[in-house]
Protein backbone atom coordinates (compact mmCIF):
# COMPACT_ATOMS: atom_id res chain seq x y z
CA UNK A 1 -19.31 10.23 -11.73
CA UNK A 2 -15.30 8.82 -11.64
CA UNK A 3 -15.57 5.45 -10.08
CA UNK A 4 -12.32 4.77 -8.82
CA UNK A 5 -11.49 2.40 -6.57
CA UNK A 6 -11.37 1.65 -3.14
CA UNK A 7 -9.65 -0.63 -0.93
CA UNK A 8 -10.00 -1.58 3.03
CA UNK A 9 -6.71 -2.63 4.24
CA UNK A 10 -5.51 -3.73 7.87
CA UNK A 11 -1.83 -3.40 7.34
CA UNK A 12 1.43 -4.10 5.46
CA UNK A 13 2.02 -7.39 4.76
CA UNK A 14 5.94 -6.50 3.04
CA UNK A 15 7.51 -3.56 1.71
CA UNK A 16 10.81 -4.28 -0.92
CA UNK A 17 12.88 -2.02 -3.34
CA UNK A 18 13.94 -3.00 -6.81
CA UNK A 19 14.39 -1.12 -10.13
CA UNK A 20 13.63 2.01 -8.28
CA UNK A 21 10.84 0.88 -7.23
CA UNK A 22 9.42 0.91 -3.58
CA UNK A 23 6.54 -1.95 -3.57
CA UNK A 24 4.09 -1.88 -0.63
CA UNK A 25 2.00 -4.83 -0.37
CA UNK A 26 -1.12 -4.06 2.01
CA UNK A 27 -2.88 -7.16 3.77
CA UNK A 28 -6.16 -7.56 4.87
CA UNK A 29 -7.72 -9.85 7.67
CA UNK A 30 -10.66 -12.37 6.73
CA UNK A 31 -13.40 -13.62 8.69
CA UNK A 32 -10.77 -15.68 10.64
CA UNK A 33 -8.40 -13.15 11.28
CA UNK A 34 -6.03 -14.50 8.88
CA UNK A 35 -4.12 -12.32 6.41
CA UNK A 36 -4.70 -11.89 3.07
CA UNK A 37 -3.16 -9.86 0.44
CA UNK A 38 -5.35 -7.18 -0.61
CA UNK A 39 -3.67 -4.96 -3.30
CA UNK A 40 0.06 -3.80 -4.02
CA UNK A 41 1.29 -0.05 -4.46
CA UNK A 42 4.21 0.64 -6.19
CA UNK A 43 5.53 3.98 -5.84
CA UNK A 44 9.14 5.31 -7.78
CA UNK A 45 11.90 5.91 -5.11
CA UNK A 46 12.13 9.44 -6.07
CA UNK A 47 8.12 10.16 -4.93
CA UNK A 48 8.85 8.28 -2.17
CA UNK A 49 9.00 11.05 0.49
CA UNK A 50 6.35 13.52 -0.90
CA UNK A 51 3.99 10.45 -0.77
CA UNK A 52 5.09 9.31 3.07
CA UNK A 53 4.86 13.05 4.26
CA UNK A 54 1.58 13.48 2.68
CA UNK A 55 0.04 10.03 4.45
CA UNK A 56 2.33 11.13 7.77
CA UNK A 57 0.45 14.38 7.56
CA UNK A 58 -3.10 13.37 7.76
């Protein structure tokens, strides 16, 4: 069986572009409410709109 990971997130915490690079950092809240950073996808600039299409799609 693959294991692969799985993350909860509540929302973006900051997106930036560098290198080519579009790097999404997702948040998540805590017992408290309070934001914390929970993992960080970076996708290449020219996957960019296959991968946003696919998400806007679901």
């Amino acid at each position: 069986m693959n294991m692969t990971p799985a993350y909860v997130v509540d929302g973006i915490k900051s997106i930036a572009i560098h290198n080519g690079v579009a790097r999404v950092l997702f948040m998540r809240l805590d017992a408290d409410g309070e934001p914390l950073p929970a993992v960080e996808l970076d996708i290449p600039l020219n996957q960019l709109e296959a991968i946003t299409t696919a998400i806007g799609n679901i």
